[in-house]
PDB file of N, CA and C in Angstrom:
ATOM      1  N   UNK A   1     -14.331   5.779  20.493  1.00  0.00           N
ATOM      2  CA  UNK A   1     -12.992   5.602  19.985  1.00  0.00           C
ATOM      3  C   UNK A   1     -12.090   6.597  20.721  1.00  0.00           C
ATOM      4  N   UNK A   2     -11.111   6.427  21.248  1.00  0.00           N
ATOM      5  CA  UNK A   2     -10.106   6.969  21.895  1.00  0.00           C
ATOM      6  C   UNK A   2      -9.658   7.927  20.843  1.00  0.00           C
ATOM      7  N   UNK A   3      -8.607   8.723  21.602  1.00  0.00           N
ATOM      8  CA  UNK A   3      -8.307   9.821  20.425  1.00  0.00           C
ATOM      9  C   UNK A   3      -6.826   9.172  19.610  1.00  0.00           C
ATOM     10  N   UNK A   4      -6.108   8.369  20.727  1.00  0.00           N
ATOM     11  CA  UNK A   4      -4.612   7.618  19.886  1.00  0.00           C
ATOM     12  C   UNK A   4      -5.702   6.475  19.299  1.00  0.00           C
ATOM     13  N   UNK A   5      -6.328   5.864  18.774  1.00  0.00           N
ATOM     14  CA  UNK A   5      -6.924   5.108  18.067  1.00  0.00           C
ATOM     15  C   UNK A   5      -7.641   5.937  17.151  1.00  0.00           C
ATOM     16  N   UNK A   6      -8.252   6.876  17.105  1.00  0.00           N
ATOM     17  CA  UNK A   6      -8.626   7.821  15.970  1.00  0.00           C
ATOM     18  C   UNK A   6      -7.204   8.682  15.005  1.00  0.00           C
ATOM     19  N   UNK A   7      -5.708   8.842  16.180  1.00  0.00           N
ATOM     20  CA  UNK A   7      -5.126   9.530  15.414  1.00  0.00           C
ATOM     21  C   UNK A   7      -3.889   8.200  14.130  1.00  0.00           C
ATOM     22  N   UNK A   8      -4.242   6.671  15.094  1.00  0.00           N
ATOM     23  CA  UNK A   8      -3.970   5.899  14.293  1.00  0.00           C
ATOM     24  C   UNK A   8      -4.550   5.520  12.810  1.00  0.00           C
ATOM     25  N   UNK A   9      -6.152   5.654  13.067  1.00  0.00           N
ATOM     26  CA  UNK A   9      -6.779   5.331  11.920  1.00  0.00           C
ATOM     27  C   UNK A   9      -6.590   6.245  10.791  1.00  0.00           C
ATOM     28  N   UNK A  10      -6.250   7.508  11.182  1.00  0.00           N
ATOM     29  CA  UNK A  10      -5.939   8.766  10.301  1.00  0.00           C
ATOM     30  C   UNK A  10      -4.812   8.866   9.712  1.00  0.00           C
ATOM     31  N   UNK A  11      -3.595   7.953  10.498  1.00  0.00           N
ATOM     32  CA  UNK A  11      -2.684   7.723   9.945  1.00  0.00           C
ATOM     33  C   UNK A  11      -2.732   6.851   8.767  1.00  0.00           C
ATOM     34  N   UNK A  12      -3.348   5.640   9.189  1.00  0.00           N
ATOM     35  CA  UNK A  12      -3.737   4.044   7.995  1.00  0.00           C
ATOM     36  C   UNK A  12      -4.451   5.241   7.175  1.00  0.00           C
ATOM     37  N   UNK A  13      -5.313   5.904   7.074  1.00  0.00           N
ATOM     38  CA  UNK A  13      -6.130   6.520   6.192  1.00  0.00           C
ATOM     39  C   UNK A  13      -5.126   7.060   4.892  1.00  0.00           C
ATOM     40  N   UNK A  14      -3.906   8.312   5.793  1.00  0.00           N
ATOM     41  CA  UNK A  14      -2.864   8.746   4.563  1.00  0.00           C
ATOM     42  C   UNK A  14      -2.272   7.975   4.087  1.00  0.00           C
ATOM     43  N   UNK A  15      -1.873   6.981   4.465  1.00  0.00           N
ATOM     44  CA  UNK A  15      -0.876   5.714   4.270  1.00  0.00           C
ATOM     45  C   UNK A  15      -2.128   5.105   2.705  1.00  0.00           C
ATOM     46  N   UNK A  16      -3.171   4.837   2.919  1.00  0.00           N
ATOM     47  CA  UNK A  16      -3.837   4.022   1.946  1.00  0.00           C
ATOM     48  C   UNK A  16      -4.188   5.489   0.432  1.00  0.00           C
ATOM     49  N   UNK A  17      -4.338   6.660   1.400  1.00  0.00           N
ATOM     50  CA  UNK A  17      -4.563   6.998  -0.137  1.00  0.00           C
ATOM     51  C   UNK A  17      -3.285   7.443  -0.728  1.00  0.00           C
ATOM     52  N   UNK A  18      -2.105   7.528  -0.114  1.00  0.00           N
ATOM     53  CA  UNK A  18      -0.821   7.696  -0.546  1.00  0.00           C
ATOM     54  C   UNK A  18      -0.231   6.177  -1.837  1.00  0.00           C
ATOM     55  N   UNK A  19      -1.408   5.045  -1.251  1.00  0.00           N
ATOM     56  CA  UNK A  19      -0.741   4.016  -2.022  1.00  0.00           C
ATOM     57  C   UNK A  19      -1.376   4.017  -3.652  1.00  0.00           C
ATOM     58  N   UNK A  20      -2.327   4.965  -3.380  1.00  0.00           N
ATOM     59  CA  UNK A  20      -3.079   5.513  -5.081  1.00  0.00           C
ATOM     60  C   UNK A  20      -2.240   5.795  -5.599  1.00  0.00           C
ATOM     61  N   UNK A  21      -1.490   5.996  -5.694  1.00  0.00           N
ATOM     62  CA  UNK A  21      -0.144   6.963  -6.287  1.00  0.00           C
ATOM     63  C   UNK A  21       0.727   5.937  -6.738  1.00  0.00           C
ATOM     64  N   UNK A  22       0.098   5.457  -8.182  1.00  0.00           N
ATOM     65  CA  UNK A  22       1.455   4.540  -8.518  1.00  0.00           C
ATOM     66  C   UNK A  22       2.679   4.460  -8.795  1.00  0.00           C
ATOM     67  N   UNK A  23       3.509   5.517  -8.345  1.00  0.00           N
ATOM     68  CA  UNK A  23       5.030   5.778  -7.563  1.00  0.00           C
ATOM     69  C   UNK A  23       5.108   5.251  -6.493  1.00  0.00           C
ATOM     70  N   UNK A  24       4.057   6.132  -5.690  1.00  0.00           N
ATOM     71  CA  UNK A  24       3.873   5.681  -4.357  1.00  0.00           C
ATOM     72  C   UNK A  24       4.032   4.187  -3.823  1.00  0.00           C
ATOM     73  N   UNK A  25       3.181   3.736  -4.587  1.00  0.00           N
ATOM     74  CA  UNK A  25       2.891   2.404  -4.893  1.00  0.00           C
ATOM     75  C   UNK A  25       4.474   1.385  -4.947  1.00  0.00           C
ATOM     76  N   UNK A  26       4.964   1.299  -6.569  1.00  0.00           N
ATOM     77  CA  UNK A  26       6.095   0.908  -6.642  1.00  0.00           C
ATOM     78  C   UNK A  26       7.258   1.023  -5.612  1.00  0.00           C
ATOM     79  N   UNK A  27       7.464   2.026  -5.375  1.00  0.00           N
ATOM     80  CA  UNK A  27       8.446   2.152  -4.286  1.00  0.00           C
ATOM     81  C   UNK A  27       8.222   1.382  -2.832  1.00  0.00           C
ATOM     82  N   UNK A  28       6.803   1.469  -2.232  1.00  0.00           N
ATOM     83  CA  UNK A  28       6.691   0.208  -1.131  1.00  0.00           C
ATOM     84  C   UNK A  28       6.760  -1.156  -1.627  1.00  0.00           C
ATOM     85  N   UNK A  29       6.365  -1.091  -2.716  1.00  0.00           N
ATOM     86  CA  UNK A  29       6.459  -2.784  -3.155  1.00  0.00           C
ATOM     87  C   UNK A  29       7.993  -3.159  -3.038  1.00  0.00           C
ATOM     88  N   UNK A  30       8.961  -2.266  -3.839  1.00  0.00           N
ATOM     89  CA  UNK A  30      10.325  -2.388  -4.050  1.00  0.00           C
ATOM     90  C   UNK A  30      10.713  -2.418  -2.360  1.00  0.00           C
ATOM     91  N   UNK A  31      10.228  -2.105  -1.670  1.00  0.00           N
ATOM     92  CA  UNK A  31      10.730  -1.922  -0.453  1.00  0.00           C
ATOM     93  C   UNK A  31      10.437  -2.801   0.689  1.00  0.00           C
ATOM     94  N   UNK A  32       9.598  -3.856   0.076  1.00  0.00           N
ATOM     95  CA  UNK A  32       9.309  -5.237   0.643  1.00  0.00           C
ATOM     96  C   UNK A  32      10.247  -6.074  -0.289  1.00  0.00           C
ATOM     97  N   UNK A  33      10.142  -5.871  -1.287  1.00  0.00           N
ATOM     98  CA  UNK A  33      11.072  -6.629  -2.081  1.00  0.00           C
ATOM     99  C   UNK A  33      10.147  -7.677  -3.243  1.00  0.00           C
ATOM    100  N   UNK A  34       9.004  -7.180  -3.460  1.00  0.00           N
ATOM    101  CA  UNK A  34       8.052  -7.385  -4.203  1.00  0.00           C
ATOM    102  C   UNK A  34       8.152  -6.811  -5.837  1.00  0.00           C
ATOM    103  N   UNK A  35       7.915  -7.659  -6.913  1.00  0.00           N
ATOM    104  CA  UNK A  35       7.913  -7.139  -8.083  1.00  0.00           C
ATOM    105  C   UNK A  35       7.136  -5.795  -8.413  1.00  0.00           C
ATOM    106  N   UNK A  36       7.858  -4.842  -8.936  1.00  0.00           N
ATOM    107  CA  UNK A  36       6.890  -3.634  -9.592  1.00  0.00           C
ATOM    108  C   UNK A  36       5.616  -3.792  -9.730  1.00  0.00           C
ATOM    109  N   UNK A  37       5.668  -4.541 -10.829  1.00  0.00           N
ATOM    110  CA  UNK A  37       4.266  -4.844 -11.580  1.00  0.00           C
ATOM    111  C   UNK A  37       2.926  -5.375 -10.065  1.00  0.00           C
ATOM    112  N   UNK A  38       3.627  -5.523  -8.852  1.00  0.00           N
ATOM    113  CA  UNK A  38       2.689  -5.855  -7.712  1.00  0.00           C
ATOM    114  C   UNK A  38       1.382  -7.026  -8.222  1.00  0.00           C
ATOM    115  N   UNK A  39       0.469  -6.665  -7.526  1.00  0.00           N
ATOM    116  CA  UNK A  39      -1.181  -7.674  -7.844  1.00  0.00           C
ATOM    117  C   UNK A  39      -0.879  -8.034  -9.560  1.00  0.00           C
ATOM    118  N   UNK A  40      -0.706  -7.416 -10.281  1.00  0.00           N
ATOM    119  CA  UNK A  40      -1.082  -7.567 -11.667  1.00  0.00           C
ATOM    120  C   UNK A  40      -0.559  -8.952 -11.754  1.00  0.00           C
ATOM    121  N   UNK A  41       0.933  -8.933 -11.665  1.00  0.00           N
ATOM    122  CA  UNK A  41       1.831 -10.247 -11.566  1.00  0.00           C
ATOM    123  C   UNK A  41       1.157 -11.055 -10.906  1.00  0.00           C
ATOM    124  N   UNK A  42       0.863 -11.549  -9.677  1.00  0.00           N
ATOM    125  CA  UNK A  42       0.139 -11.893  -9.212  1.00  0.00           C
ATOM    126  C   UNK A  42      -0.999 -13.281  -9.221  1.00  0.00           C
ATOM    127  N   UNK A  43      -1.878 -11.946  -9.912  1.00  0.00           N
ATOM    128  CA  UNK A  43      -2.791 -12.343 -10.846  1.00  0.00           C
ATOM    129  C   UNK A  43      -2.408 -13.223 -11.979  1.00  0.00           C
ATOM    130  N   UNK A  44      -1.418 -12.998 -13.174  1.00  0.00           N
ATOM    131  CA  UNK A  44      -0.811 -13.644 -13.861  1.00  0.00           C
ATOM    132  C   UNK A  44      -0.820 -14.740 -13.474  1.00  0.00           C
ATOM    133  N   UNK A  45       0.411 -14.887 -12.736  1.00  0.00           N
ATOM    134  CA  UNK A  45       0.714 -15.755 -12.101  1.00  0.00           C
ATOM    135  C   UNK A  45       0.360 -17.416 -11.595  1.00  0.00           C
ATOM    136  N   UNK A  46      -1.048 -17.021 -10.870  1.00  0.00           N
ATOM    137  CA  UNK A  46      -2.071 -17.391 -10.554  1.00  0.00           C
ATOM    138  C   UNK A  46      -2.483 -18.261 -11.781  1.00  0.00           C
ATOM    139  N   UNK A  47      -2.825 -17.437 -12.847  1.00  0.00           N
ATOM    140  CA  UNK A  47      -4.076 -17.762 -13.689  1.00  0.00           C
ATOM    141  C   UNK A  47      -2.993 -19.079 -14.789  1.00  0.00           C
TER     142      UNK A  47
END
């Protein structure tokens, strides 16, 4: 693995555990333009 392909994956890495953070969370959803409630709705939805 190259080192700009290792310092990418490290990036996706903070990026995913930053999305644990259900602030974190809400605010990218809001920022696609996706409902709060994200998957849950979804799911609903769906079912």
């Amino acid at each position: 693995m190259s080192r700009e392909d290792a310092a990418e994956t490290e990036e996706e890495m903070k990026v995913l555990a930053a999305m644990r953070d259900a602030r974190v969370r809400a605010i990218a959803l809001r920022a696609v333009g996706l409902p709060r409630e994200g998957p849950r709705s979804f799911r609903t939805g769906i079912q």
